[in-house]
PDBML (XML) file of the C-alpha atoms, coordinates in Angstrom:
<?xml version="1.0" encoding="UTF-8" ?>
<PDBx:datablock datablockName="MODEL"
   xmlns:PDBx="http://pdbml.pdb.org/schema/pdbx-v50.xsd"
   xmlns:xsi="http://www.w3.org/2001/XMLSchema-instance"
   xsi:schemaLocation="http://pdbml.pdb.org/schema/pdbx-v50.xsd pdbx-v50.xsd">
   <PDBx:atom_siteCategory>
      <PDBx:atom_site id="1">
         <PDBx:B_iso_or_equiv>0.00</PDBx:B_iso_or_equiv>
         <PDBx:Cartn_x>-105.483</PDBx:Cartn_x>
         <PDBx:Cartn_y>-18.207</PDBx:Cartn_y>
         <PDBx:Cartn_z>147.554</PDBx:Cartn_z>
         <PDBx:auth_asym_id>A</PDBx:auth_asym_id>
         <PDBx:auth_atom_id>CA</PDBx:auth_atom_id>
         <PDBx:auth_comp_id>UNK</PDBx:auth_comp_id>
         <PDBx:auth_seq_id>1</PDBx:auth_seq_id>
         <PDBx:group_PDB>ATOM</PDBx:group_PDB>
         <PDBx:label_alt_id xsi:nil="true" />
         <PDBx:label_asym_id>A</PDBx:label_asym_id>
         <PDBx:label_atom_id>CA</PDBx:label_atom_id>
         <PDBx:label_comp_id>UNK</PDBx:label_comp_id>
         <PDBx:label_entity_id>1</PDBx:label_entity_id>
         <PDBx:label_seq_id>1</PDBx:label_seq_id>
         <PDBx:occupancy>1.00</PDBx:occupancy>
         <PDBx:pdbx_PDB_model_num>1</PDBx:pdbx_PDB_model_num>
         <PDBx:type_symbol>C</PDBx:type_symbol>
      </PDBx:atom_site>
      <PDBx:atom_site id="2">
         <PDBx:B_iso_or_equiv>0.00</PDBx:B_iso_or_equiv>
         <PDBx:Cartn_x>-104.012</PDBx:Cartn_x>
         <PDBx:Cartn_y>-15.835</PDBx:Cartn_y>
         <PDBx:Cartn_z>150.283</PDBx:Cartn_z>
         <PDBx:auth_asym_id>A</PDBx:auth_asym_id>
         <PDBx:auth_atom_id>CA</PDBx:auth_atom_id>
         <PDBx:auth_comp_id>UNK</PDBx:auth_comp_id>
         <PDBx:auth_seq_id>2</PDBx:auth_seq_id>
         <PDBx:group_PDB>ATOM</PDBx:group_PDB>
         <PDBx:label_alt_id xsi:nil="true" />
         <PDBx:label_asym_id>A</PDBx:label_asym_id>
         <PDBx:label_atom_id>CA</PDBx:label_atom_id>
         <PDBx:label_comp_id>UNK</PDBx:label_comp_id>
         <PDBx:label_entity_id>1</PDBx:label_entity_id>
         <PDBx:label_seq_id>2</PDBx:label_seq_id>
         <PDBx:occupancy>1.00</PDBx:occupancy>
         <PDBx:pdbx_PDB_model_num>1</PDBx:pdbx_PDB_model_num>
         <PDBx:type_symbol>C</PDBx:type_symbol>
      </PDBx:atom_site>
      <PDBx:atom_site id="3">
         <PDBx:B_iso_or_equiv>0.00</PDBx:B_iso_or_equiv>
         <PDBx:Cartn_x>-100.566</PDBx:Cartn_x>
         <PDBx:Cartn_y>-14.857</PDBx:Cartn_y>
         <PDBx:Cartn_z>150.372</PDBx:Cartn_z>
         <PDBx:auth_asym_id>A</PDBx:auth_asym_id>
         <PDBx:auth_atom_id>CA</PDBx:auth_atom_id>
         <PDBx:auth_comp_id>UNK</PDBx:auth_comp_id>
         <PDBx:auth_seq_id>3</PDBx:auth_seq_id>
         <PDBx:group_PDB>ATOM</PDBx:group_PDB>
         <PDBx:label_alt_id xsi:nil="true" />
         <PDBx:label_asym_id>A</PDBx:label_asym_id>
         <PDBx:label_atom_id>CA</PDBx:label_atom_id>
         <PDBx:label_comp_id>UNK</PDBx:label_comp_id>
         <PDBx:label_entity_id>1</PDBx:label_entity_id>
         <PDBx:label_seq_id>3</PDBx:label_seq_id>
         <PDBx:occupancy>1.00</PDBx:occupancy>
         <PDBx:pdbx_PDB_model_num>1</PDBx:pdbx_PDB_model_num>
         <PDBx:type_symbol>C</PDBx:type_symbol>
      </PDBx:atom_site>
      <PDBx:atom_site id="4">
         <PDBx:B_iso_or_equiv>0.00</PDBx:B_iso_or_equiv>
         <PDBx:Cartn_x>-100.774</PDBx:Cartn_x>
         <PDBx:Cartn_y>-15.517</PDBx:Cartn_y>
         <PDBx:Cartn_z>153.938</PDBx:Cartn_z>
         <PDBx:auth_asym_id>A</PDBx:auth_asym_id>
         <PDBx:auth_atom_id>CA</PDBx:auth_atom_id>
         <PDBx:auth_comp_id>UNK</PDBx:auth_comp_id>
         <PDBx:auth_seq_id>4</PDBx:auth_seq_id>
         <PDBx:group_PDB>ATOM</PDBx:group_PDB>
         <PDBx:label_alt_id xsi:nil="true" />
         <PDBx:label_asym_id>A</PDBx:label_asym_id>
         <PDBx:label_atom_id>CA</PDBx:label_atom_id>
         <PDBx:label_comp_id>UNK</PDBx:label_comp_id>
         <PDBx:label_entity_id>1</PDBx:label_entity_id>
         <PDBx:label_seq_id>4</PDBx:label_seq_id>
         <PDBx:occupancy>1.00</PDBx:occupancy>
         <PDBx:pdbx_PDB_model_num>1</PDBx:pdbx_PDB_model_num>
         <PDBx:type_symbol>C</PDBx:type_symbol>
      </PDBx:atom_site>
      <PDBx:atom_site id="5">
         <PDBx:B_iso_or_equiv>0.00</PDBx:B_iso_or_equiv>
         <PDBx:Cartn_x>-101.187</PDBx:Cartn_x>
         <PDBx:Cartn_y>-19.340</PDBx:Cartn_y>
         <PDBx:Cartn_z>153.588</PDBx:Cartn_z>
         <PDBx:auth_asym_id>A</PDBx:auth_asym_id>
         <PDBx:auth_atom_id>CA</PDBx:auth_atom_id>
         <PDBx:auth_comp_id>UNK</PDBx:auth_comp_id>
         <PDBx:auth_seq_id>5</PDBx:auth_seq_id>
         <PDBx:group_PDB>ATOM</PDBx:group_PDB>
         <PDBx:label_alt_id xsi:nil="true" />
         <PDBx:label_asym_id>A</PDBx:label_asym_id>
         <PDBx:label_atom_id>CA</PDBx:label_atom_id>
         <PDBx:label_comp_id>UNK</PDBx:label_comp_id>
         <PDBx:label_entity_id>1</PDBx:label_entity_id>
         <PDBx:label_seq_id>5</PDBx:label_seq_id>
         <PDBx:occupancy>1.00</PDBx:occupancy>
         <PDBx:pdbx_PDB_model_num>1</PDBx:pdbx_PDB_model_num>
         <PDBx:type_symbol>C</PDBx:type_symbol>
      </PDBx:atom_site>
      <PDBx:atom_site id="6">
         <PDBx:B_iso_or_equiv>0.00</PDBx:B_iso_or_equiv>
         <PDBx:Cartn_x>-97.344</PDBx:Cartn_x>
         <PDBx:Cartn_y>-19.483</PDBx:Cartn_y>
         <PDBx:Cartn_z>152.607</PDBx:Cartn_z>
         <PDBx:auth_asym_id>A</PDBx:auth_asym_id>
         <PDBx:auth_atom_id>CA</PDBx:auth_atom_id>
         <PDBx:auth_comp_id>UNK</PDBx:auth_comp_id>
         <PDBx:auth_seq_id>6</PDBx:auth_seq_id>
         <PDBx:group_PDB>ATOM</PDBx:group_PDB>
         <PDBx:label_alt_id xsi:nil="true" />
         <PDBx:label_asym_id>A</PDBx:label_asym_id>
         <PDBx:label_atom_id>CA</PDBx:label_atom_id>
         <PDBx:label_comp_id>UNK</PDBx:label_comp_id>
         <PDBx:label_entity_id>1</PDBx:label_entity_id>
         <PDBx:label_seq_id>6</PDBx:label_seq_id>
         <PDBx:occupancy>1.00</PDBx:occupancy>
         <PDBx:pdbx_PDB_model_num>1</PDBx:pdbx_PDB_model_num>
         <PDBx:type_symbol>C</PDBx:type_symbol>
      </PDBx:atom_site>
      <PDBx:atom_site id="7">
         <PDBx:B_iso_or_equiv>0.00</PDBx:B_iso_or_equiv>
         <PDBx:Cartn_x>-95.197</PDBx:Cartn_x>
         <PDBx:Cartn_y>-20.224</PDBx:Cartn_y>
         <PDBx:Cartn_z>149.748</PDBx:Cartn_z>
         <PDBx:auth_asym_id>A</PDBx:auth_asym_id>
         <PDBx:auth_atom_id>CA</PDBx:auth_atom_id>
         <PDBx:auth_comp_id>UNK</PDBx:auth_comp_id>
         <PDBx:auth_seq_id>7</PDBx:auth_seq_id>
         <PDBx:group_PDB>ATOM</PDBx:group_PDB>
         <PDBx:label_alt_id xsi:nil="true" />
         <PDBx:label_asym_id>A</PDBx:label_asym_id>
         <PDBx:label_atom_id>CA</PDBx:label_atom_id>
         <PDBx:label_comp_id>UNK</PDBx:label_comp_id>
         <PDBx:label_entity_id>1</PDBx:label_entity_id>
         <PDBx:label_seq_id>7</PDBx:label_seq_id>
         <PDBx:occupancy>1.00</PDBx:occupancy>
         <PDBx:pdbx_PDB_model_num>1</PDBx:pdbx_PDB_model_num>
         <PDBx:type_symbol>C</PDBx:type_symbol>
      </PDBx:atom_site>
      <PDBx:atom_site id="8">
         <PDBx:B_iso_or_equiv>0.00</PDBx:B_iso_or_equiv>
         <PDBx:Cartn_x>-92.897</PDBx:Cartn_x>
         <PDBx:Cartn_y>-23.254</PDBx:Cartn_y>
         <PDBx:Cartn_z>149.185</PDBx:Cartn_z>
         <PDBx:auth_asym_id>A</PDBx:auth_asym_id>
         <PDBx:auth_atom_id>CA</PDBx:auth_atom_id>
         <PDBx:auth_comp_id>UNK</PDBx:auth_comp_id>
         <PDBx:auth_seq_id>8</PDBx:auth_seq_id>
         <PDBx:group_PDB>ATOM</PDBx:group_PDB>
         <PDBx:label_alt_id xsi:nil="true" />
         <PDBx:label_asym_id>A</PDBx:label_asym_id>
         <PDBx:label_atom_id>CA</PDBx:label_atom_id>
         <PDBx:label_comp_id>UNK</PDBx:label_comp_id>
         <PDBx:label_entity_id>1</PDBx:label_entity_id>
         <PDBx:label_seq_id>8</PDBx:label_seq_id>
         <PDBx:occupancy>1.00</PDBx:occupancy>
         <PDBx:pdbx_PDB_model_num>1</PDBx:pdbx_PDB_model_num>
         <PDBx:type_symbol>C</PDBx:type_symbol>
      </PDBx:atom_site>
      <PDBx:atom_site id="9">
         <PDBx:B_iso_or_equiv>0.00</PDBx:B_iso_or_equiv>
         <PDBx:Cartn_x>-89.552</PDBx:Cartn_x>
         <PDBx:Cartn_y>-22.895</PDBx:Cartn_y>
         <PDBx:Cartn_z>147.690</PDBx:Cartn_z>
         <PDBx:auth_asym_id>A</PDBx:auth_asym_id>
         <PDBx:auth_atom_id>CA</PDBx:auth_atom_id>
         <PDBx:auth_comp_id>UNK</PDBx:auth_comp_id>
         <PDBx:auth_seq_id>9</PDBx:auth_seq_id>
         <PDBx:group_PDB>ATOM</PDBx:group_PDB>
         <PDBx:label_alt_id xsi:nil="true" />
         <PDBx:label_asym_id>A</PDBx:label_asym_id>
         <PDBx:label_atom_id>CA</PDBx:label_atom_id>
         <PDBx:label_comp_id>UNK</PDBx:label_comp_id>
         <PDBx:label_entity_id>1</PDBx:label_entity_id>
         <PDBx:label_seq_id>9</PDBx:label_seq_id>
         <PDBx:occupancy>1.00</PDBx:occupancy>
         <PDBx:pdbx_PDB_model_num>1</PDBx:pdbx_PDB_model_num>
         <PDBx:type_symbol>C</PDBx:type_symbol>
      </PDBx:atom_site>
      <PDBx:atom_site id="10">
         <PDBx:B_iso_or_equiv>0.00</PDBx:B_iso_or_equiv>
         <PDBx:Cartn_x>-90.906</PDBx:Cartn_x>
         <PDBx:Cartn_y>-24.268</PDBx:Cartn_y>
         <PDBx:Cartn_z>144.656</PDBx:Cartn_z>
         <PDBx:auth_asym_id>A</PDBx:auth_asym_id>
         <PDBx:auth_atom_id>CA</PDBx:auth_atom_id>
         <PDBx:auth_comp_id>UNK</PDBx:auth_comp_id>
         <PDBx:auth_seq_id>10</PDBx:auth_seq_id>
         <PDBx:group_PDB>ATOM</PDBx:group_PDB>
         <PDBx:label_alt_id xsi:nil="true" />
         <PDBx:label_asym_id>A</PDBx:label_asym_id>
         <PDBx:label_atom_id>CA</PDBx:label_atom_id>
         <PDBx:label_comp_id>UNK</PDBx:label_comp_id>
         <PDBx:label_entity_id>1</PDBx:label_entity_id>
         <PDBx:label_seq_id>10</PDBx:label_seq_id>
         <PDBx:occupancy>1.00</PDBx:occupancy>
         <PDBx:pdbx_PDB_model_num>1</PDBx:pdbx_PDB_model_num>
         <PDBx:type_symbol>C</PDBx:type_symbol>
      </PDBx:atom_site>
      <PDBx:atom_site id="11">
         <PDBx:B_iso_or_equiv>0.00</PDBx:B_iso_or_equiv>
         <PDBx:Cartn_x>-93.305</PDBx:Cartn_x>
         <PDBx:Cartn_y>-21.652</PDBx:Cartn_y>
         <PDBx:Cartn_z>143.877</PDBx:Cartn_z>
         <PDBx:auth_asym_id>A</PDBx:auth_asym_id>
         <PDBx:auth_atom_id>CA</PDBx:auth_atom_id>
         <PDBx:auth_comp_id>UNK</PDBx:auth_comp_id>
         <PDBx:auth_seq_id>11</PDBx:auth_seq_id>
         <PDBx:group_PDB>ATOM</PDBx:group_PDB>
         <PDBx:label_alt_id xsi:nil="true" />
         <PDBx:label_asym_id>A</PDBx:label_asym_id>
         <PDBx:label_atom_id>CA</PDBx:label_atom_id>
         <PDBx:label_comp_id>UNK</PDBx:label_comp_id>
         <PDBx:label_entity_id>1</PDBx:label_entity_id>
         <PDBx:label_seq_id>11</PDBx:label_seq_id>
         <PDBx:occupancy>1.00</PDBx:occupancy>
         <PDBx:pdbx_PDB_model_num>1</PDBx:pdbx_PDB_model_num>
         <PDBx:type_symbol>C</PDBx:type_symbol>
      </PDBx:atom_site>
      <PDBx:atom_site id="12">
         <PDBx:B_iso_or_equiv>0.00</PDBx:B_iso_or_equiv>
         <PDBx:Cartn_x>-91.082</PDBx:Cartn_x>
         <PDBx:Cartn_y>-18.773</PDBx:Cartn_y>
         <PDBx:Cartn_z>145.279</PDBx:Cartn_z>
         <PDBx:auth_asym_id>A</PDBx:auth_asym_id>
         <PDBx:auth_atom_id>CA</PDBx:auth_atom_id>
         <PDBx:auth_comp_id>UNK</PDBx:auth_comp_id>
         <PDBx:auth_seq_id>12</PDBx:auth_seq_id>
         <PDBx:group_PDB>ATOM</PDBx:group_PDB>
         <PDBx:label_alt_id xsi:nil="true" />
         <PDBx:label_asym_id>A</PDBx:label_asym_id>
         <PDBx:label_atom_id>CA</PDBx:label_atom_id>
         <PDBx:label_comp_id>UNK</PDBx:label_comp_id>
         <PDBx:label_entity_id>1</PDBx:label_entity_id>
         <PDBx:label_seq_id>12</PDBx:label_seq_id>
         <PDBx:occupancy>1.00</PDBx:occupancy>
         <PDBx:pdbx_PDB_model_num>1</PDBx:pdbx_PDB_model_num>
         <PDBx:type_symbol>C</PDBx:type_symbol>
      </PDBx:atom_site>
      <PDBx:atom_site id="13">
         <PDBx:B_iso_or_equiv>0.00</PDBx:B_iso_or_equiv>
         <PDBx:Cartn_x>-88.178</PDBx:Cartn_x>
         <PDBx:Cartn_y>-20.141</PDBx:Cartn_y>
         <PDBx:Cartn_z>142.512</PDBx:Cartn_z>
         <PDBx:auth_asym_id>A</PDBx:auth_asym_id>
         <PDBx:auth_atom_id>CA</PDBx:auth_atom_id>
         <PDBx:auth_comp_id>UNK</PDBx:auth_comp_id>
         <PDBx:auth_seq_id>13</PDBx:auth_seq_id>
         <PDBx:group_PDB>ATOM</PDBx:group_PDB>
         <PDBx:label_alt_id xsi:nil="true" />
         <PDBx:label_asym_id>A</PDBx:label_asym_id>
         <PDBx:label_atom_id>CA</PDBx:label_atom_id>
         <PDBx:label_comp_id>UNK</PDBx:label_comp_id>
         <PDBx:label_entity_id>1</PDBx:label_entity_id>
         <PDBx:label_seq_id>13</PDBx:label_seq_id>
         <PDBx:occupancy>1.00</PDBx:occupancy>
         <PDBx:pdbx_PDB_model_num>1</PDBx:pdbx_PDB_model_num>
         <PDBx:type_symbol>C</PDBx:type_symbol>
      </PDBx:atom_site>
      <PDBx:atom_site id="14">
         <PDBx:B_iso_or_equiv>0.00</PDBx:B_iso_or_equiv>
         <PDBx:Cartn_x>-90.706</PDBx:Cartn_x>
         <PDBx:Cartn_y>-19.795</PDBx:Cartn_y>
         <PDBx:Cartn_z>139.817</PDBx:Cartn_z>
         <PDBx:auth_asym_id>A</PDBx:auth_asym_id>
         <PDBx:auth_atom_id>CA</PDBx:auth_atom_id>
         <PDBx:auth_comp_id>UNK</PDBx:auth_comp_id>
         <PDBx:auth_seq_id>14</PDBx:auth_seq_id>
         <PDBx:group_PDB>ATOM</PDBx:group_PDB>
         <PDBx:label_alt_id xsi:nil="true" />
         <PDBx:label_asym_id>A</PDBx:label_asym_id>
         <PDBx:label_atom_id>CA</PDBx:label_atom_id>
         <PDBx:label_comp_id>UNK</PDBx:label_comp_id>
         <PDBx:label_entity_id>1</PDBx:label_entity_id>
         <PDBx:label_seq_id>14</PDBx:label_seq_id>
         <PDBx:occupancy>1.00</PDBx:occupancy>
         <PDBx:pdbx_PDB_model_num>1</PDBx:pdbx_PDB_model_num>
         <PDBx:type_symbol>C</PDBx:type_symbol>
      </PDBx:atom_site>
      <PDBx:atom_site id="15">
         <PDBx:B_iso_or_equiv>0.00</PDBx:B_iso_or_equiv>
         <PDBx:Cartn_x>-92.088</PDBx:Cartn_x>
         <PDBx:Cartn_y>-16.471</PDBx:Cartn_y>
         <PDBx:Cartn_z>140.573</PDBx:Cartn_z>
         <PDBx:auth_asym_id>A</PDBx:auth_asym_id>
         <PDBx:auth_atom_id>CA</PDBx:auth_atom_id>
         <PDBx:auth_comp_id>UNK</PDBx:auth_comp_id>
         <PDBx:auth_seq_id>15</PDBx:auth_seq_id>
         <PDBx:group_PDB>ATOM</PDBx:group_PDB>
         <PDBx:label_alt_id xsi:nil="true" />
         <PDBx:label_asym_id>A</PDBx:label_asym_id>
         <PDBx:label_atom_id>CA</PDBx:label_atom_id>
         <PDBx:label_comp_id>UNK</PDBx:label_comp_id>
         <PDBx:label_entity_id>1</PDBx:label_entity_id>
         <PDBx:label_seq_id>15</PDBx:label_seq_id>
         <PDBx:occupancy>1.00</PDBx:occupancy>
         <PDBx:pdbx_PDB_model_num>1</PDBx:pdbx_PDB_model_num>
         <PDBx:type_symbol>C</PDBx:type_symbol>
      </PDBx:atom_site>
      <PDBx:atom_site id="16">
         <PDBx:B_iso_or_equiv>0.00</PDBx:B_iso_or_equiv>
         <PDBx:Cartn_x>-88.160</PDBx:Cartn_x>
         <PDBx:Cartn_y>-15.550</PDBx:Cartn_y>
         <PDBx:Cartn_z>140.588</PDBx:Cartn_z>
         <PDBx:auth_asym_id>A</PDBx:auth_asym_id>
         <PDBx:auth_atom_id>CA</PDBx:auth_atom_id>
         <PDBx:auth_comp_id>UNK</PDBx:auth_comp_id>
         <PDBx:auth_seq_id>16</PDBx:auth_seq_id>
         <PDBx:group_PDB>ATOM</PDBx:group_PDB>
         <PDBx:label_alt_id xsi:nil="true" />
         <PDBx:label_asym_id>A</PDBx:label_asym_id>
         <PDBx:label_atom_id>CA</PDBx:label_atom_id>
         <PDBx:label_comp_id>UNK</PDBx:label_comp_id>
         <PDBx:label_entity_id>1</PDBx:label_entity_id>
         <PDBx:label_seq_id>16</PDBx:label_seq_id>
         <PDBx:occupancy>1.00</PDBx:occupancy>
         <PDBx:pdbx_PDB_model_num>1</PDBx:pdbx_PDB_model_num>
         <PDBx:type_symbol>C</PDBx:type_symbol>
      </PDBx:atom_site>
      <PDBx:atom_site id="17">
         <PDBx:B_iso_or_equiv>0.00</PDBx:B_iso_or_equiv>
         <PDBx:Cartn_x>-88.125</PDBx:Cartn_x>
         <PDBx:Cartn_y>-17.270</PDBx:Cartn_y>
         <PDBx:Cartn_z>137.052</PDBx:Cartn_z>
         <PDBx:auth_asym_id>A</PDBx:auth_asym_id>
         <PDBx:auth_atom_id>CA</PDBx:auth_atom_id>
         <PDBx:auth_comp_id>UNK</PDBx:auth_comp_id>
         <PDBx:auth_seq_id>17</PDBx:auth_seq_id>
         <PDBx:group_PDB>ATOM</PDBx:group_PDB>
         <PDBx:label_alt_id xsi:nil="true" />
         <PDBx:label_asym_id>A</PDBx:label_asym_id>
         <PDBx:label_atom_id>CA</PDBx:label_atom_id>
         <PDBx:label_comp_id>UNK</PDBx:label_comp_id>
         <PDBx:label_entity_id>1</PDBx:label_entity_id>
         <PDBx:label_seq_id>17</PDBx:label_seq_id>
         <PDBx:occupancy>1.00</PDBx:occupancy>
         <PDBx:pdbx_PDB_model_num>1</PDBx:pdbx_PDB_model_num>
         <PDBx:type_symbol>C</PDBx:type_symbol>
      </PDBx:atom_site>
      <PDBx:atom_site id="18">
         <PDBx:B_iso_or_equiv>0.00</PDBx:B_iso_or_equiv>
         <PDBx:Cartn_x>-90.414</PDBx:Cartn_x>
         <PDBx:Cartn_y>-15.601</PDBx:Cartn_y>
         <PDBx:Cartn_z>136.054</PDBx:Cartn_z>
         <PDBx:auth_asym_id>A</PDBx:auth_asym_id>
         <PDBx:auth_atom_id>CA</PDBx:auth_atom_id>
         <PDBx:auth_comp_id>UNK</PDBx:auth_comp_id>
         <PDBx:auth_seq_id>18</PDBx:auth_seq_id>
         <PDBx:group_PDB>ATOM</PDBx:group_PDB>
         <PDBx:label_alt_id xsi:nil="true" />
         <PDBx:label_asym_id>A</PDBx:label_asym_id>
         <PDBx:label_atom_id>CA</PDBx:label_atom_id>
         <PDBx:label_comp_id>UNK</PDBx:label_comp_id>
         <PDBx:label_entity_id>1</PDBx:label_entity_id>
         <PDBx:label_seq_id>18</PDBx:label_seq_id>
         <PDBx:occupancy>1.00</PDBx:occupancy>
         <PDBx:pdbx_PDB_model_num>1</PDBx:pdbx_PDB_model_num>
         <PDBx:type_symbol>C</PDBx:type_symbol>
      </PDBx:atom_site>
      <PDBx:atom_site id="19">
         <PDBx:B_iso_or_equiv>0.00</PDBx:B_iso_or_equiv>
         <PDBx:Cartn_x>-89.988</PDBx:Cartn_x>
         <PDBx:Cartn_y>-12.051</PDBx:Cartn_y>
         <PDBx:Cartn_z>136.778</PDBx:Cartn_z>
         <PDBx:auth_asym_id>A</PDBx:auth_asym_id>
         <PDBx:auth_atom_id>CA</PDBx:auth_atom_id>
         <PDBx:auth_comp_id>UNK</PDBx:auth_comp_id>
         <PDBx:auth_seq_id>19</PDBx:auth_seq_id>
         <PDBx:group_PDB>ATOM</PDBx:group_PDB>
         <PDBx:label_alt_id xsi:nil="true" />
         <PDBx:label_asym_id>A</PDBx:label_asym_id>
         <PDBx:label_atom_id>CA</PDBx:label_atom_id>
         <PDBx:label_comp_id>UNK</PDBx:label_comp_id>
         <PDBx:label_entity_id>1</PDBx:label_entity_id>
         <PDBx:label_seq_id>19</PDBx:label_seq_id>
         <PDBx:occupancy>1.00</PDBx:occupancy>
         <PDBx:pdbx_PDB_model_num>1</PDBx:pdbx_PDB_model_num>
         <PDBx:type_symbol>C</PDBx:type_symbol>
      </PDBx:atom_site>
      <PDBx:atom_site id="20">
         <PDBx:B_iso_or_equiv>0.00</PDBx:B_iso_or_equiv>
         <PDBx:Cartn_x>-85.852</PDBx:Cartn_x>
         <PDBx:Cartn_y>-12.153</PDBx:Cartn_y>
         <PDBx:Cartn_z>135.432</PDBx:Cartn_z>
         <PDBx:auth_asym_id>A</PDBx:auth_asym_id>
         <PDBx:auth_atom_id>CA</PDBx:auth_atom_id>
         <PDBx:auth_comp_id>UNK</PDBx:auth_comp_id>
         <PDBx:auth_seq_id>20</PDBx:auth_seq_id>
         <PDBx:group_PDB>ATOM</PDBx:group_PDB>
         <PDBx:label_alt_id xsi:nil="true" />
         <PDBx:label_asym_id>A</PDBx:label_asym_id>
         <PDBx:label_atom_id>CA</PDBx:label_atom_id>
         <PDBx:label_comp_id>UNK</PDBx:label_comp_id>
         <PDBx:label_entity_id>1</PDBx:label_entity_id>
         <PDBx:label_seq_id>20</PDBx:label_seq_id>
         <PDBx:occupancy>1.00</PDBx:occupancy>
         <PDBx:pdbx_PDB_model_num>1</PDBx:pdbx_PDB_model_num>
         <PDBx:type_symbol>C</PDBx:type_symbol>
      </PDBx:atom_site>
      <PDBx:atom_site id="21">
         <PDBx:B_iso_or_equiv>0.00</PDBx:B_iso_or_equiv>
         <PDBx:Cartn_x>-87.000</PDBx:Cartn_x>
         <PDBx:Cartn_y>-13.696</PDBx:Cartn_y>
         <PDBx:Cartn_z>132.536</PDBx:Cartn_z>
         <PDBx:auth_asym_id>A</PDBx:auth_asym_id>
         <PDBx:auth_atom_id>CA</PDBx:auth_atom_id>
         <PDBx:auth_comp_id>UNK</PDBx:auth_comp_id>
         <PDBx:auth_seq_id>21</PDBx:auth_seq_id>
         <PDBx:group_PDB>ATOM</PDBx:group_PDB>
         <PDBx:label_alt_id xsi:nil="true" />
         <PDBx:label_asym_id>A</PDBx:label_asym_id>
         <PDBx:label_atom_id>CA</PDBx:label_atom_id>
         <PDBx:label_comp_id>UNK</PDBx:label_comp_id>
         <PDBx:label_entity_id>1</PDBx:label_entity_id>
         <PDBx:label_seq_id>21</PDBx:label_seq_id>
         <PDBx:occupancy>1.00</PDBx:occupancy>
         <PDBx:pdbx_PDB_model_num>1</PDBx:pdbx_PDB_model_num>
         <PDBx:type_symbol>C</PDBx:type_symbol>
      </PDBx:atom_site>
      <PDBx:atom_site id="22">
         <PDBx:B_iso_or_equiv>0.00</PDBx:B_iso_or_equiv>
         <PDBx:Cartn_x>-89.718</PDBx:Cartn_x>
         <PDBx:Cartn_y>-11.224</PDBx:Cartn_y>
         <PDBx:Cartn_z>131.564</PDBx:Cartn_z>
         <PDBx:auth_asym_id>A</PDBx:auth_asym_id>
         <PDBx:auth_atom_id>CA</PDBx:auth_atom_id>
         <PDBx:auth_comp_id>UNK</PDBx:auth_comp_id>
         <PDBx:auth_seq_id>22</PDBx:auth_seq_id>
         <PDBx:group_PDB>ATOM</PDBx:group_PDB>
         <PDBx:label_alt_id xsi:nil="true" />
         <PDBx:label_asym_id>A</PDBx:label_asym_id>
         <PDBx:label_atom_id>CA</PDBx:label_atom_id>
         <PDBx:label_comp_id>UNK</PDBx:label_comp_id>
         <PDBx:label_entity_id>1</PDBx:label_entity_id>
         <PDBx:label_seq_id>22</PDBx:label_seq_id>
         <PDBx:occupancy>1.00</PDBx:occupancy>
         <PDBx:pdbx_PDB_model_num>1</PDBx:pdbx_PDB_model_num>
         <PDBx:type_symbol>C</PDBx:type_symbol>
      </PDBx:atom_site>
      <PDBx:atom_site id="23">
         <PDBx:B_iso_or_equiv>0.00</PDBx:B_iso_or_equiv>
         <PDBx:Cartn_x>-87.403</PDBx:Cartn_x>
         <PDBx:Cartn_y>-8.214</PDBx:Cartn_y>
         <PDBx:Cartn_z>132.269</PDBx:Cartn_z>
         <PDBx:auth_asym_id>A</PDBx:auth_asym_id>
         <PDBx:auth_atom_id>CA</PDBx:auth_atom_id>
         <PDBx:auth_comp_id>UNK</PDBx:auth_comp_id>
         <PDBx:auth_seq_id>23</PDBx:auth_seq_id>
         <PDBx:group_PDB>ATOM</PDBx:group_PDB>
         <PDBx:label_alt_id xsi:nil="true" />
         <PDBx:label_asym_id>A</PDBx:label_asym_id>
         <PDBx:label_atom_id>CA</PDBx:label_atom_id>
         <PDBx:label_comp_id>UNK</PDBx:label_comp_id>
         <PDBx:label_entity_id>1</PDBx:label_entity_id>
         <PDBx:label_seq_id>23</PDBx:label_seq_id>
         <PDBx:occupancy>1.00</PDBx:occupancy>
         <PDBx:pdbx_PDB_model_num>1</PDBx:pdbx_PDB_model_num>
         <PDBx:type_symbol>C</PDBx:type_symbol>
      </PDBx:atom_site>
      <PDBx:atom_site id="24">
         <PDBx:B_iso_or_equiv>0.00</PDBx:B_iso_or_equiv>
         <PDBx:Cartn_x>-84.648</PDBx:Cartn_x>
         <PDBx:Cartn_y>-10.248</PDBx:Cartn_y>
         <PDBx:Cartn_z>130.146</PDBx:Cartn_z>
         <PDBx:auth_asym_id>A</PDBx:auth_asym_id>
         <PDBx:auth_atom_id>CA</PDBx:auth_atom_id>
         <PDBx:auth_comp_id>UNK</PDBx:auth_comp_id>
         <PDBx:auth_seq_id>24</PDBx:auth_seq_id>
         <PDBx:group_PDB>ATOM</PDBx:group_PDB>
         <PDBx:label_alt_id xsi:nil="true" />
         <PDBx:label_asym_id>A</PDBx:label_asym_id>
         <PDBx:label_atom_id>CA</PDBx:label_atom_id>
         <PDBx:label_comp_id>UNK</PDBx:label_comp_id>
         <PDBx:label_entity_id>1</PDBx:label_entity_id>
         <PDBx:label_seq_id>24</PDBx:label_seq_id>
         <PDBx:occupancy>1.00</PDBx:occupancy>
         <PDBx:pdbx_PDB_model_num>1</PDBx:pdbx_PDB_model_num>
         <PDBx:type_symbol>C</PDBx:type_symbol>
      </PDBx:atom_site>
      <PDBx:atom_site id="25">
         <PDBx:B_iso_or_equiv>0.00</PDBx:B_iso_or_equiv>
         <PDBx:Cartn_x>-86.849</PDBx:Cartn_x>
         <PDBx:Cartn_y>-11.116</PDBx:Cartn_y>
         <PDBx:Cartn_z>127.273</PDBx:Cartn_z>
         <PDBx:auth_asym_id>A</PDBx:auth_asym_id>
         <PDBx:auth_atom_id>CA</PDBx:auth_atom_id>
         <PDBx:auth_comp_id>UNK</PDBx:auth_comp_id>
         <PDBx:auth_seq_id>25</PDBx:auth_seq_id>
         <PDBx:group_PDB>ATOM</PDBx:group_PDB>
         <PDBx:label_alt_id xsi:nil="true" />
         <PDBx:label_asym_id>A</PDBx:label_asym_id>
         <PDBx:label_atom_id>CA</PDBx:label_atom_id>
         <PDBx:label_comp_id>UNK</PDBx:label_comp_id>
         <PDBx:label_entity_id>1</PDBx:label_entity_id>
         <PDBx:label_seq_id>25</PDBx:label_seq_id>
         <PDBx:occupancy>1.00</PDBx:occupancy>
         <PDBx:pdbx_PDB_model_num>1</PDBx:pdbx_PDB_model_num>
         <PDBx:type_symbol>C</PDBx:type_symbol>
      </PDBx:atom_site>
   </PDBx:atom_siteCategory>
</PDBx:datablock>
């Protein structure tokens, strides 16, 4: 899946989620 083909606010909240939460666990 290309990074070109867009990301929904969804997806963009989780990677978000994601990356605080690793650096906070």
């Amino acid at each position: 899946v290309p990074l070109s083909a867009g990301i929904s606010p969804e997806a963009l909240a989780m990677v978000i989620v994601l990356g605080v939460g690793s650096a906070i666990a």
